[in-house]
N, C-alpha and C. Protein backbone atom coordinates (compact mmCIF):
# COMPACT_ATOMS: atom_id res chain seq x y z
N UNK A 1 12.77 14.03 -4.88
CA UNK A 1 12.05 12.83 -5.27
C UNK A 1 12.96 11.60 -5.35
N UNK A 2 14.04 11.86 -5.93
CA UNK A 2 15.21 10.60 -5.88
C UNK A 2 15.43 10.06 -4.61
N UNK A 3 15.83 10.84 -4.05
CA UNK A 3 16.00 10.73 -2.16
C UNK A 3 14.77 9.89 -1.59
N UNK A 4 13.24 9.87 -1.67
CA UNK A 4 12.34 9.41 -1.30
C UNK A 4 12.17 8.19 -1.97
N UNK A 5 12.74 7.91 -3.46
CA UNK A 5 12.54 6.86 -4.49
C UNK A 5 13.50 5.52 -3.50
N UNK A 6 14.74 6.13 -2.94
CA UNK A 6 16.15 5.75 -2.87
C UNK A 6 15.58 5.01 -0.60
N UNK A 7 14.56 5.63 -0.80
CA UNK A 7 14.11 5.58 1.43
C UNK A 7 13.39 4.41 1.10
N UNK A 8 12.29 4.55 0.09
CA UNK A 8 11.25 3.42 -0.57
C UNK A 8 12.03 2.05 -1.30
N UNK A 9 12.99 2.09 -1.70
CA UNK A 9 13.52 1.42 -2.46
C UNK A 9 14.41 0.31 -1.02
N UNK A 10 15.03 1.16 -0.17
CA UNK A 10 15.63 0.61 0.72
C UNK A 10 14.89 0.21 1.99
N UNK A 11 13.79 0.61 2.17
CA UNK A 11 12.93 -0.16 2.95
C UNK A 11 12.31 -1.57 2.65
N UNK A 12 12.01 -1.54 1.36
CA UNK A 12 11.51 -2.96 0.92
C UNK A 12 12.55 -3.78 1.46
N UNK A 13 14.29 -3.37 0.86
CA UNK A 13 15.14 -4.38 0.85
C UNK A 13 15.44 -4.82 2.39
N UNK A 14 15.50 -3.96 2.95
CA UNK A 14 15.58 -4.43 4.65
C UNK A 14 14.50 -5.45 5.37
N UNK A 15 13.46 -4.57 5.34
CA UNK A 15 12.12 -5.30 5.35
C UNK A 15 12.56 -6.80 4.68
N UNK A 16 12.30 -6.99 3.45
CA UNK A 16 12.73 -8.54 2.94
C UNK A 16 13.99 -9.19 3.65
N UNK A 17 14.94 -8.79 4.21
CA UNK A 17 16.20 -9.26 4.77
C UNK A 17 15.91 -9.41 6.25
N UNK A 18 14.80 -8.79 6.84
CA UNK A 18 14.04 -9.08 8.21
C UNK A 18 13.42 -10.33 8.47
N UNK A 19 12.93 -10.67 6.95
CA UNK A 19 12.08 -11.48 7.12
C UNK A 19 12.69 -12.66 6.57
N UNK A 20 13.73 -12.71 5.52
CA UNK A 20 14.04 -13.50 4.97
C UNK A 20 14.16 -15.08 6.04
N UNK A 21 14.66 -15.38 7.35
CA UNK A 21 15.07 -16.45 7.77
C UNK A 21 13.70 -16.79 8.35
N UNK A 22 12.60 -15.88 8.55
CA UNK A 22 11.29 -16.58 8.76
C UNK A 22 10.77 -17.20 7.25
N UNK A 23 10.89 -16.52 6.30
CA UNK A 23 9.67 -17.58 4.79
C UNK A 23 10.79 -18.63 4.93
N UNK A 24 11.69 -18.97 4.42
CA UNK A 24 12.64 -19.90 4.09
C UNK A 24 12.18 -21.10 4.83
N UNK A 25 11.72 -21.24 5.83
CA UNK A 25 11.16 -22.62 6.28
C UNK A 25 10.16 -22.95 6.07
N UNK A 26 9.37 -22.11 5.42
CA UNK A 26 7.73 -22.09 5.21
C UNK A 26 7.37 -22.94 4.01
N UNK A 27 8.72 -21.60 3.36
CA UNK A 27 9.04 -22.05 1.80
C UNK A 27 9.46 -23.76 1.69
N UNK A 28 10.05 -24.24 2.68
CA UNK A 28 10.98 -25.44 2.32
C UNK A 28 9.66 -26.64 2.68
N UNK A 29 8.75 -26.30 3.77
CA UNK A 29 7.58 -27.23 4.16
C UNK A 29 6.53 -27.24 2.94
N UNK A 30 5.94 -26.26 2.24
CA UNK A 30 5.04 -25.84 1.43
C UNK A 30 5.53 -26.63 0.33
N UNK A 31 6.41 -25.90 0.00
CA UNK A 31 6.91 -26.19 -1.74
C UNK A 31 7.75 -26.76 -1.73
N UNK A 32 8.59 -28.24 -0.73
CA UNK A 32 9.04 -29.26 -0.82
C UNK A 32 10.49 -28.89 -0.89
N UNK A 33 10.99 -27.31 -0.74
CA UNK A 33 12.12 -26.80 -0.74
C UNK A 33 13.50 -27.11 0.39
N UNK A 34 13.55 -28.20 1.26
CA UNK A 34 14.12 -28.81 1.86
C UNK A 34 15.37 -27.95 2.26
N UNK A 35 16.01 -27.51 1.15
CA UNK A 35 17.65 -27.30 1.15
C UNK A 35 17.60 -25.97 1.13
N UNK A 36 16.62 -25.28 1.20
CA UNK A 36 16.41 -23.66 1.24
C UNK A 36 16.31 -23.17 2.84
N UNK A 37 15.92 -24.48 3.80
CA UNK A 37 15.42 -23.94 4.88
C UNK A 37 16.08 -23.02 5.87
N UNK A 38 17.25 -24.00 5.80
CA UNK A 38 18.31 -22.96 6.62
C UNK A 38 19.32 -21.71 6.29
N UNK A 39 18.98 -21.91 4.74
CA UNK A 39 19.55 -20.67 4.20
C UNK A 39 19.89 -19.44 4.37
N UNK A 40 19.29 -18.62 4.88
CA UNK A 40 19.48 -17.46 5.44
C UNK A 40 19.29 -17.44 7.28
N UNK A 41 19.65 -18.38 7.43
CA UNK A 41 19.35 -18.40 9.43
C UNK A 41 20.18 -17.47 9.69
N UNK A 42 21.15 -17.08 8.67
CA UNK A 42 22.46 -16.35 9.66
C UNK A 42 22.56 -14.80 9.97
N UNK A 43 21.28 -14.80 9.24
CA UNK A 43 20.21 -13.46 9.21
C UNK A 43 19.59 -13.02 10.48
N UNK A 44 19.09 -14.26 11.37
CA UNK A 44 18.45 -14.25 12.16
C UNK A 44 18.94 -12.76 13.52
N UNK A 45 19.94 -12.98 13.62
CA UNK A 45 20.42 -12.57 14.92
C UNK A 45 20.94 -11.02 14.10
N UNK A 46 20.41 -10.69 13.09
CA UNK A 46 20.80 -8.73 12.31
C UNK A 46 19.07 -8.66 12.32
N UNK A 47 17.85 -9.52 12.82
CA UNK A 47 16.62 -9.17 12.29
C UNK A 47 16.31 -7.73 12.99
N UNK A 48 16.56 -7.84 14.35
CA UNK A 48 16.11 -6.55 14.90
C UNK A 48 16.82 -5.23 14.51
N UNK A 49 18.05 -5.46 13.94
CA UNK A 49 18.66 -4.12 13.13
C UNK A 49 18.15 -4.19 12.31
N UNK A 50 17.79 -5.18 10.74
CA UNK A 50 16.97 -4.85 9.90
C UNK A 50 15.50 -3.61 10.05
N UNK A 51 14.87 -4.42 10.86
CA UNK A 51 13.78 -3.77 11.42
C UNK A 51 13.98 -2.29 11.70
N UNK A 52 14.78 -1.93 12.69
CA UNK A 52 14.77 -0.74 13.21
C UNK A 52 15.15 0.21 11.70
N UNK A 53 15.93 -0.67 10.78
CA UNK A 53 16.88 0.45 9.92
C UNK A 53 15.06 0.32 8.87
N UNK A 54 14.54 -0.31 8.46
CA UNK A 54 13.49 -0.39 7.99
C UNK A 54 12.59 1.25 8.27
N UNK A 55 11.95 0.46 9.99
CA UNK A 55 11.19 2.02 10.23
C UNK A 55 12.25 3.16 10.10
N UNK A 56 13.53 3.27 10.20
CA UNK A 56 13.53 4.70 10.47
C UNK A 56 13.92 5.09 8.78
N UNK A 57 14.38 4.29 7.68
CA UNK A 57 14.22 4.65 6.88
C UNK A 57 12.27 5.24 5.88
N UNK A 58 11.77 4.70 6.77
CA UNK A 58 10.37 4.52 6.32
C UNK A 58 9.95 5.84 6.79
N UNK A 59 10.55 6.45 7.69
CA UNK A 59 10.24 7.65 8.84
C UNK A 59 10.85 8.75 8.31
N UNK A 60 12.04 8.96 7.41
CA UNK A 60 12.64 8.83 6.78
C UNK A 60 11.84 9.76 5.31
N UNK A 61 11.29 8.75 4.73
CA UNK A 61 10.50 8.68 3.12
C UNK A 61 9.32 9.21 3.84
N UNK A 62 8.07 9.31 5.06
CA UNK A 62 7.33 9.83 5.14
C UNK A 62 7.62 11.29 5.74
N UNK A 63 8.66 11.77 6.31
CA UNK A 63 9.23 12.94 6.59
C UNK A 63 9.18 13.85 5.82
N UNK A 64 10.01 13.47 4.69
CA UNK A 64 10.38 14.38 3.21
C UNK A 64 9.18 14.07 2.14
N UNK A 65 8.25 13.25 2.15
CA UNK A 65 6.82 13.32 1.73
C UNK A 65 5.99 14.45 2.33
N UNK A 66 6.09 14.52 3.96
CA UNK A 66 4.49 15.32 4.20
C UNK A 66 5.30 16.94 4.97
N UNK A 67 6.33 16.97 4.43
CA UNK A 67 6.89 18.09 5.12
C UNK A 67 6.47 19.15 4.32
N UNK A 68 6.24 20.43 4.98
CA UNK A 68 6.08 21.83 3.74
C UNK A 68 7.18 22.21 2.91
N UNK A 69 6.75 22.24 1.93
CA UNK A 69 7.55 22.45 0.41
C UNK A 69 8.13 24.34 1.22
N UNK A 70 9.46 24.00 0.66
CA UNK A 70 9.60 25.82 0.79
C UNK A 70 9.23 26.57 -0.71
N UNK A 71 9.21 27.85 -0.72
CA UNK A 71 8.32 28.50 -1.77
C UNK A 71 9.42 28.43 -3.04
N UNK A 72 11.04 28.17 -2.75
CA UNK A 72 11.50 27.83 -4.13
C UNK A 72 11.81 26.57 -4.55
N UNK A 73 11.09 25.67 -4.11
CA UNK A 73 10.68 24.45 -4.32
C UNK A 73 9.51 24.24 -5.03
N UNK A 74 8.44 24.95 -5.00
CA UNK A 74 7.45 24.72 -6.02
C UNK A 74 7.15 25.85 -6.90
N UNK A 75 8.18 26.99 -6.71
CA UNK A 75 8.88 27.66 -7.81
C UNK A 75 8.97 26.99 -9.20
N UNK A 76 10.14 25.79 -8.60
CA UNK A 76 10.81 24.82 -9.53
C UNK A 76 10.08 23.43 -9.76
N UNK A 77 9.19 23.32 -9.44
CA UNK A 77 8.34 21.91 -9.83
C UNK A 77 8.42 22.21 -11.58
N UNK A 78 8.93 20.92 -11.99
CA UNK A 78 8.43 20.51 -12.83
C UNK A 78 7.21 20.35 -14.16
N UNK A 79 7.18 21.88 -15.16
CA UNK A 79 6.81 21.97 -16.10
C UNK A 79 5.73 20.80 -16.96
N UNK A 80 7.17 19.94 -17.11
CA UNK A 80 6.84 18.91 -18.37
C UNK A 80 5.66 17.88 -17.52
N UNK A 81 4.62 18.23 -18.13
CA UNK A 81 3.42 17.29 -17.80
C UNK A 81 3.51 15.71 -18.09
N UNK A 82 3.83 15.42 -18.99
CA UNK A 82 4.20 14.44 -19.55
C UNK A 82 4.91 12.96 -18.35
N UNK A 83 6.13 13.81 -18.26
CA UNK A 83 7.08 12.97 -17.42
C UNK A 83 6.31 13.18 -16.36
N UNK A 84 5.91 14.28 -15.57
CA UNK A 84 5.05 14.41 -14.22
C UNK A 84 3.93 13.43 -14.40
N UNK A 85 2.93 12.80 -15.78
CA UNK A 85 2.34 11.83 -15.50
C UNK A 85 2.54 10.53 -15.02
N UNK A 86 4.01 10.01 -15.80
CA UNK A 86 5.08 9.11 -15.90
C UNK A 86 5.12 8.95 -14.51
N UNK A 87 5.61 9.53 -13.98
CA UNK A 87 6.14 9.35 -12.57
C UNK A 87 5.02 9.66 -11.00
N UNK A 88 4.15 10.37 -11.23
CA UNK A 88 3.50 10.77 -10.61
C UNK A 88 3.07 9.18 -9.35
N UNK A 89 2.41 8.70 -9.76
CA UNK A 89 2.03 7.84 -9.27
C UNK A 89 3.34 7.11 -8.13
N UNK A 90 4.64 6.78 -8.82
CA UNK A 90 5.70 6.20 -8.33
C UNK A 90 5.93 6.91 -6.82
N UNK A 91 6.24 8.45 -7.24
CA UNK A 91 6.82 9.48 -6.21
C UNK A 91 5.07 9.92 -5.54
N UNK A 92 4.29 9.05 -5.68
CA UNK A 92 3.21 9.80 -4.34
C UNK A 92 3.36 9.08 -3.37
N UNK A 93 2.49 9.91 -2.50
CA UNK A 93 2.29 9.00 -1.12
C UNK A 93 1.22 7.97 -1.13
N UNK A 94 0.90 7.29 -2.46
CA UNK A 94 0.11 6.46 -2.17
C UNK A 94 1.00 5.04 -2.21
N UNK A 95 1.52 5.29 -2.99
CA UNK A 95 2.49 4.73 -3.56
C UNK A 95 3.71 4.11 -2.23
N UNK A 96 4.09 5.45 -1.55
CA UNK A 96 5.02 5.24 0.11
C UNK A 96 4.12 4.76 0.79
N UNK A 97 2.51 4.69 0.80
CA UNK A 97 1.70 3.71 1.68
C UNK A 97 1.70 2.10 1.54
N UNK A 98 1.86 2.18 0.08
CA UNK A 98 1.64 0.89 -0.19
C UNK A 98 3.15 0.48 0.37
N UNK A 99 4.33 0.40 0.10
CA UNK A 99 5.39 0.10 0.08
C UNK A 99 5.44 -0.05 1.79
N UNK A 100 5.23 1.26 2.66
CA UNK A 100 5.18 0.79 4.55
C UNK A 100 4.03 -0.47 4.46
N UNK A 101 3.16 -0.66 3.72
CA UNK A 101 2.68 -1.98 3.92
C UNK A 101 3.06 -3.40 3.77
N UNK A 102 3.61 -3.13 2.83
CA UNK A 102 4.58 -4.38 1.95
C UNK A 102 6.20 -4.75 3.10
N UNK A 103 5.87 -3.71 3.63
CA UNK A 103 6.98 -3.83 4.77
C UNK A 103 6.70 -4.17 6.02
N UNK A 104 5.27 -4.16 6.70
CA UNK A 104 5.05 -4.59 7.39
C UNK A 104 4.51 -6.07 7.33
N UNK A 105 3.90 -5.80 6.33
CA UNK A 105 3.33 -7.49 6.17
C UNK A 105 5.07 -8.39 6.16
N UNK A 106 5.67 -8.13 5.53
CA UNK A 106 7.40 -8.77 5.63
C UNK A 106 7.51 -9.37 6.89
N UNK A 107 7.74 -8.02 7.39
CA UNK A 107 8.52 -7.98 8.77
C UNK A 107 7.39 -9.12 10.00
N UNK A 108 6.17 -8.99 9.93
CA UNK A 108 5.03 -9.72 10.79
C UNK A 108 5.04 -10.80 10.30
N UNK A 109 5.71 -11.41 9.45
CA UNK A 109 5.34 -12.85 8.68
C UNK A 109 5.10 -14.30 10.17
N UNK A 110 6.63 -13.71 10.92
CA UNK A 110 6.08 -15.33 11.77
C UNK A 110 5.26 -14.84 12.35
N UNK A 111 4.21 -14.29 12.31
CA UNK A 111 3.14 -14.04 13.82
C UNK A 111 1.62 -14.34 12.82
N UNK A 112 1.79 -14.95 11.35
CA UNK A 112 0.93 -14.89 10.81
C UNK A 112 1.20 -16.24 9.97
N UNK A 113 2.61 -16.73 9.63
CA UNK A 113 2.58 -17.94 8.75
C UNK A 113 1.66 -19.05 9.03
N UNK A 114 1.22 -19.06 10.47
CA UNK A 114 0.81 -20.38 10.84
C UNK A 114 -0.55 -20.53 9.68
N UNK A 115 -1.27 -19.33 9.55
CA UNK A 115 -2.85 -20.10 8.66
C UNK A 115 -2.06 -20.36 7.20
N UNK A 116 -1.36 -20.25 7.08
CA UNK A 116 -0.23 -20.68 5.62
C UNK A 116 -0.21 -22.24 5.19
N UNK A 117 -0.39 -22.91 6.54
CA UNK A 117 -0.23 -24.40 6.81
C UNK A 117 -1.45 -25.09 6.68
N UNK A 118 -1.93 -25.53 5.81
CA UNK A 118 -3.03 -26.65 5.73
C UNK A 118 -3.33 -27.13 7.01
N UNK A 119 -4.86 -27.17 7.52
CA UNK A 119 -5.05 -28.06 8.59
C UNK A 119 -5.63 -29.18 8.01
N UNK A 120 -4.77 -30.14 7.90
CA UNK A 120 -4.60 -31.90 7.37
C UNK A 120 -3.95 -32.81 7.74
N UNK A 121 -3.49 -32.17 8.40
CA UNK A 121 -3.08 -33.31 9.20
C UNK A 121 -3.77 -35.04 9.72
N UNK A 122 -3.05 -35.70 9.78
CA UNK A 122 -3.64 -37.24 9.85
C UNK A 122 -4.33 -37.12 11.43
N UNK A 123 -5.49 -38.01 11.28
CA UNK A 123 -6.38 -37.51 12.86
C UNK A 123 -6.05 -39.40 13.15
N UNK A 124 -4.97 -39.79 13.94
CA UNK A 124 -4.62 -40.77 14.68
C UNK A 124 -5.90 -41.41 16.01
N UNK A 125 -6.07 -41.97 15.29
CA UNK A 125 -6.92 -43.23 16.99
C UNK A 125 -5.68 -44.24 17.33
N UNK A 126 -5.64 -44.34 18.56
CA UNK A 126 -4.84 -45.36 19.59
C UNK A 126 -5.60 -46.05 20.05
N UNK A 127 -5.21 -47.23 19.90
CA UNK A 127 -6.63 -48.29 20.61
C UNK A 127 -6.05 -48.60 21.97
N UNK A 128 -4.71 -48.79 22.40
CA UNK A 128 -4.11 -48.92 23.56
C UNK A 128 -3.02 -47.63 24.07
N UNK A 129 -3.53 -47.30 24.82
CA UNK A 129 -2.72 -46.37 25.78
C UNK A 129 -1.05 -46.23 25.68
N UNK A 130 -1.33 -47.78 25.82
CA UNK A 130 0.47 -47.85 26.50
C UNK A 130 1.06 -47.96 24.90
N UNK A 131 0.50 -48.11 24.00
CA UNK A 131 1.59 -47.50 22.31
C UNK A 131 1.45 -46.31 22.12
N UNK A 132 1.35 -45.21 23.02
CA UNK A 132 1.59 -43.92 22.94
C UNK A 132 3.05 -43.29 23.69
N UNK A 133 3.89 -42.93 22.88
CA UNK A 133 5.48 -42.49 23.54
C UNK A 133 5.63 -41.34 23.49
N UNK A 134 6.35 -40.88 24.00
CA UNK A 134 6.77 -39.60 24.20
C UNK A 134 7.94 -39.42 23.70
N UNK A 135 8.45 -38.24 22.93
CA UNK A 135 9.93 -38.20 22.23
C UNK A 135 10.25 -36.93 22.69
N UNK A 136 11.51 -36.79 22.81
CA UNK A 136 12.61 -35.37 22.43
C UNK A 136 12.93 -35.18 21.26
N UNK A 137 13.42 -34.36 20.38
CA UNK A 137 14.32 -34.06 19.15
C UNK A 137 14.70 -32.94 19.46
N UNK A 138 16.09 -32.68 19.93
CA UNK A 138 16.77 -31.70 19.21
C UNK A 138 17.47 -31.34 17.92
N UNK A 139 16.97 -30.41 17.46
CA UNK A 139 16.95 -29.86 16.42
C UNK A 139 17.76 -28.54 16.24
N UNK A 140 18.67 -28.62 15.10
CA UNK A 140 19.66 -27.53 14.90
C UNK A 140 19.39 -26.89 13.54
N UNK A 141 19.24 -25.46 13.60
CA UNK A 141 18.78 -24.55 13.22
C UNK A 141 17.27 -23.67 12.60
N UNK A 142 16.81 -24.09 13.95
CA UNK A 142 15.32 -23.57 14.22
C UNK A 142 15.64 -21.74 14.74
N UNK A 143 15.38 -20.76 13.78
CA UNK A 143 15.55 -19.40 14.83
C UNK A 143 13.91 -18.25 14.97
N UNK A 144 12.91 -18.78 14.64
CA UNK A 144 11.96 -18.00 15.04
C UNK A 144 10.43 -19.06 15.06
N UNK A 145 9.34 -18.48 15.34
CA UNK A 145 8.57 -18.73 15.24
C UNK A 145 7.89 -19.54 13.49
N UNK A 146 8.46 -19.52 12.89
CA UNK A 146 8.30 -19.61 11.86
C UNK A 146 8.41 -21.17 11.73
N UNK A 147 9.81 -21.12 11.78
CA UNK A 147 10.46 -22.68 11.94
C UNK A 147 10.35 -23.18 13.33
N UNK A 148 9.57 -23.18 14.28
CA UNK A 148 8.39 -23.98 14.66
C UNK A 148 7.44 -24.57 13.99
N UNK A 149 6.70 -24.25 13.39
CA UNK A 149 5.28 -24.29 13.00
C UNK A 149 5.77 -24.96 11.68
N UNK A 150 6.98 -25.19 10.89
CA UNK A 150 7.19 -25.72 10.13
C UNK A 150 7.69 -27.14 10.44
N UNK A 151 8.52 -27.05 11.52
CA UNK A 151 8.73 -28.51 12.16
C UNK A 151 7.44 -28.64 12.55
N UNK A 152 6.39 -28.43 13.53
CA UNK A 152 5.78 -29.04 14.10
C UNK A 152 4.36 -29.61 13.04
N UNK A 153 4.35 -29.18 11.74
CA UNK A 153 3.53 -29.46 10.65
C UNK A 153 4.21 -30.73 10.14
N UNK A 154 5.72 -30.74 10.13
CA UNK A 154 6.31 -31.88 9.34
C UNK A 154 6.22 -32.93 10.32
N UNK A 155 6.01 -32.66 11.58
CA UNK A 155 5.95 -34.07 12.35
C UNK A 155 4.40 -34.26 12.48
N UNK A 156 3.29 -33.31 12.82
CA UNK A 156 1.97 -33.98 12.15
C UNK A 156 1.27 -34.71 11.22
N UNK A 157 2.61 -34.01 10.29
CA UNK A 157 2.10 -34.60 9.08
C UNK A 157 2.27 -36.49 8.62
N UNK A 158 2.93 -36.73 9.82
CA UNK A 158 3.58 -37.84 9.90
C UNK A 158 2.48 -39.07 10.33
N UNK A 159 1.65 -40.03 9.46
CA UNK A 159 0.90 -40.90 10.16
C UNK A 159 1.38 -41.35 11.56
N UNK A 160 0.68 -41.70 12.76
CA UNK A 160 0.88 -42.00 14.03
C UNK A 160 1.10 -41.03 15.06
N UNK A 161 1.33 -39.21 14.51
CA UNK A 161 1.85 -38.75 15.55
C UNK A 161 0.65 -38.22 15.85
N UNK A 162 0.72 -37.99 17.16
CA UNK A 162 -0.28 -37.64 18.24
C UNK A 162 -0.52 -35.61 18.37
N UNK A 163 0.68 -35.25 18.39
CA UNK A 163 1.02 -33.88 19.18
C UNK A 163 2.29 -33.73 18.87
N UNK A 164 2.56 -32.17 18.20
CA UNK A 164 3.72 -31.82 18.13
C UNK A 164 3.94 -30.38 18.56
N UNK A 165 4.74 -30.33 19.46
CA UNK A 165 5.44 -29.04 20.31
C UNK A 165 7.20 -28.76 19.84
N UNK A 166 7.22 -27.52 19.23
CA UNK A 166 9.09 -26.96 19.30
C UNK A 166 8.91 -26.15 19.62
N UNK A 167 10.25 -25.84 19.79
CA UNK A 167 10.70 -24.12 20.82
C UNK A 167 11.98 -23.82 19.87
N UNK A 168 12.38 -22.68 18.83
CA UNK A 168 13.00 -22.12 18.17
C UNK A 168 14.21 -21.40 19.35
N UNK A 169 13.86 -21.10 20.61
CA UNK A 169 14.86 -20.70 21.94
C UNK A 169 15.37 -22.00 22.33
N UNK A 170 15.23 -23.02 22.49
CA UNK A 170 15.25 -24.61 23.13
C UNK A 170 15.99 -25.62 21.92
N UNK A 171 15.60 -25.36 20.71
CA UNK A 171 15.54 -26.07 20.05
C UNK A 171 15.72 -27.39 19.82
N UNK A 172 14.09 -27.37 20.40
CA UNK A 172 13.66 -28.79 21.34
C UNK A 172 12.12 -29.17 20.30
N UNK A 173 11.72 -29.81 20.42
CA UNK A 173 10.68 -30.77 20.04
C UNK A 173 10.61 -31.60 20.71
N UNK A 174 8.59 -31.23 21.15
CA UNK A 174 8.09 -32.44 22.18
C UNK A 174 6.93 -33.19 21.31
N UNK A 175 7.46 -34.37 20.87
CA UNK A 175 6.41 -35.17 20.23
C UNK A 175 5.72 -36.29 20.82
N UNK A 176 4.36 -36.39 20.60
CA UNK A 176 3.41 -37.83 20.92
C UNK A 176 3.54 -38.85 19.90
N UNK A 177 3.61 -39.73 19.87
CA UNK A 177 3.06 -40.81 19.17
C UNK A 177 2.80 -42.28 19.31
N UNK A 178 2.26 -43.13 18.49
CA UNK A 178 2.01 -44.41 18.31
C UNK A 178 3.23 -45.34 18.03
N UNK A 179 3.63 -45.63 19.01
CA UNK A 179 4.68 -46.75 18.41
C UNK A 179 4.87 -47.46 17.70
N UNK A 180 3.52 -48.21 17.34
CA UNK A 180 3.04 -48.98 16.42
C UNK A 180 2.40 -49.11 14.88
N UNK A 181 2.93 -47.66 14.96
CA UNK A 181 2.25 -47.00 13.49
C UNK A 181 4.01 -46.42 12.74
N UNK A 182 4.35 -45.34 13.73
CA UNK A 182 5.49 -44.51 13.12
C UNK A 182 6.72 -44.76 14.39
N UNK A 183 8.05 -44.78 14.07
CA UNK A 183 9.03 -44.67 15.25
C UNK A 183 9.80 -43.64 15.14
N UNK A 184 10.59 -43.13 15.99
CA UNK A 184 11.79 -42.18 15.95
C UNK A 184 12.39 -41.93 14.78
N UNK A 185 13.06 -42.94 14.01
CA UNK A 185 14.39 -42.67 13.09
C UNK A 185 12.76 -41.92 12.07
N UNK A 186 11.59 -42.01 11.84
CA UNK A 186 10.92 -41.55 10.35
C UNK A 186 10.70 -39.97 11.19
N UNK A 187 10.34 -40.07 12.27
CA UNK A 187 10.25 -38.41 12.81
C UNK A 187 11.28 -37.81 12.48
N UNK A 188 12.58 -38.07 12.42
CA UNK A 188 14.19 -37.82 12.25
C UNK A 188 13.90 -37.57 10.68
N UNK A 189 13.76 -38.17 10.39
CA UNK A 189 13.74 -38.01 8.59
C UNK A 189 12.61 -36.76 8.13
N UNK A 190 11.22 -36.84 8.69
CA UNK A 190 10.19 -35.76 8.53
C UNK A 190 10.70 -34.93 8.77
N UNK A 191 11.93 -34.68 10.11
CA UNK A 191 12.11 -32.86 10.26
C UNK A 191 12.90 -32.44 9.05
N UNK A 192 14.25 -33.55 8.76
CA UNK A 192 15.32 -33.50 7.72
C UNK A 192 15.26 -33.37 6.58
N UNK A 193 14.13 -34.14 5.63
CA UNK A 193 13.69 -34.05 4.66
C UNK A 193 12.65 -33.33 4.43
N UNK A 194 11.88 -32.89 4.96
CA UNK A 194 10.62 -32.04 4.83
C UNK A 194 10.68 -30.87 5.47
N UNK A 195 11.74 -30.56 6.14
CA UNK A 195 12.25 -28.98 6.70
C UNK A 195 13.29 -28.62 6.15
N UNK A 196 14.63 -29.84 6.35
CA UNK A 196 15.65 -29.17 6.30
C UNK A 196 16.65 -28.95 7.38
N UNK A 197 16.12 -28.59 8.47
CA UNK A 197 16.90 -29.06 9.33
C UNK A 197 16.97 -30.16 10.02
N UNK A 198 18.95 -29.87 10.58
CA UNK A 198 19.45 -30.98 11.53
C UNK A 198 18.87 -31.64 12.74
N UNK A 199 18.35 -33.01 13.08
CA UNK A 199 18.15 -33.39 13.89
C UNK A 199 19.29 -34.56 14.66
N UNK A 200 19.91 -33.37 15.98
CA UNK A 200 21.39 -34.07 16.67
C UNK A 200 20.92 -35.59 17.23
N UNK A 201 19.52 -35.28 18.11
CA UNK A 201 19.33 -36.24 18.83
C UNK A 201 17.77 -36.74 19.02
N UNK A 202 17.35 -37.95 19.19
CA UNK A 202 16.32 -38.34 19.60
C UNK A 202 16.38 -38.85 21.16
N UNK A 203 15.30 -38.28 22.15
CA UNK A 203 15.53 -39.56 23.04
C UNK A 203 13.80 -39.44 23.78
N UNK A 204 13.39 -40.38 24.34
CA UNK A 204 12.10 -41.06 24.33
C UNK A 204 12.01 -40.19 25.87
N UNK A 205 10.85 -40.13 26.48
CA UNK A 205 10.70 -39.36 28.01
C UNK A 205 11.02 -40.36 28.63
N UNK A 206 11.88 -41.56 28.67
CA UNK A 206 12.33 -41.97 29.97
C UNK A 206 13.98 -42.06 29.55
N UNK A 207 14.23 -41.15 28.40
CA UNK A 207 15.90 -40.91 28.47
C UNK A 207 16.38 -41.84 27.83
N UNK A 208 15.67 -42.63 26.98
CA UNK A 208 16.24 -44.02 25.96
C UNK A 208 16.33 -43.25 24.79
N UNK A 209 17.47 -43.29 24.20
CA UNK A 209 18.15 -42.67 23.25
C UNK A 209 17.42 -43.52 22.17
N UNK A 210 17.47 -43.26 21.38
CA UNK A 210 17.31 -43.85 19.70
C UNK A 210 18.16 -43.16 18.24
C-alpha cells in the first residue's frame, strides 16, 4: 500500500511539473500575475519526460492495484478495522481514479485553457480602411499553446485591435489594428505588462520598425 501511496503521490507531482509552464501564463493574464508568467518556461523542454514518467508511474499504481493478491498476502491483511477504515478510502482504486484524472486534466491544460478566457473583448468599427495596420511582435518566451492564447487575449483586449494571431514555435505575433485608436509601443506594453513577456521587436507589414 505504501508503494501505491508513494506511484499516486508522484504522479500528481509530475503531472503538475508537466503542466506547470502552460497555467503560469494563464495565471499571469487572469489574475494580473505579470511576473509569474515566465516562471517556470524552463520546464518547457522536460514536459514530454514529465509526461511519460507520469503515465508510466500511473501504470505503475494501477498494476500493483488490480494485480492478484498471492494467498499470503491476504493471509496478512490487516485485522485492525479501525485503521482499515482510516485508510481505506486513500489506498482504493477509487481514490487511484481520481488522482489519473487530476493528472490528466494537468497534463491537457493547453488544449483546453482557451474557454478560461472571457469572450470580451472590445468589438472595434473602422470607419476608413486605410487606419487599419498590420504589425509583427516578436516575443520572447512564449513555449506552448497556452501562452498564445494569453498573448493573443492581451492584445484583444487592447481598444483598436482588430485580430490577434501568435505562434509559441515562431514566437511571432500577427496583429490588426486601428492606427487611430491604439499604436505599437501600447501593444508592446499589453504583451509586457499583462503577460509578462519580452517583446524584442515591433515592425509594421511593410518592415517599418517602431
Amino acid at each position: 500500500m505504501e508503494t501505491n501511496k508513494f506511484f499516486r503521490n508522484s504522479a500528481i507531482v509530475t503531472a503538475l511539473l508537466a503542466s506547470l509552464c502552460c497555467i503560469t501564463p494563464v495565471l499571469a493574464i487572469l489574475g494580473g500575475l505579470s511576473g509569474i508568467a515566465s516562471t517556470f518556461s524552463f520546464l518547457e523542454p522536460l514536459r514530454p519526460y514529465f509526461i511519460a514518467f507520469t503515465v508510466i508511474i500511473l501504470g505503475n499504481a494501477f498494476y500493483n492495484s488490480y494485480k492478484p493478491k498471492k494467498k499470503d498476502e491476504i493471509e496478512c491483511a490487516c485485522e485492525d478495522e479501525e485503521i482499515k477504515t482510516k485508510k481505506s478510502f486513500i489506498n482504493s482504486r477509487t481514490f487511484l481514479w481520481i488522482v489519473a484524472l487530476v493528472a490528466v486534466v494537468l497534463i491537457t491544460f493547453p488544449y483546453y485553457s482557451q474557454a478560461l478566457f472571457p469572450n470580451d473583448n472590445n468589438n472595434v468599427i473602422v470607419v476608413q480602411s486605410n487606419n487599419i495596420v498590420k504589425a509583427k511582435l516578436e516575443i520572447e518566451g512564449m513555449t506552448c499553446t497556452s501562452c498564445e492564447q494569453s498573448v493573443d487575449y492581451a492584445l484583444k483586449s487592447e481598444k483598436g485591435v482588430l485580430s490577434a494571431e501568435s505562434s509559441y514555435k515562431t514566437g511571432i505575433a500577427y496583429v490588426e489594428f486601428d492606427d487611430t485608436i491604439v499604436k505599437p509601443e501600447q501593444l508592446k506594453k499589453a504583451v509586457e505588462n499583462k503577460v509578462g513577456y519580452k517583446v524584442k521587436k515591433i515592425q509594421t507589414i511593410n518592415e517599418k520598425e517602431n
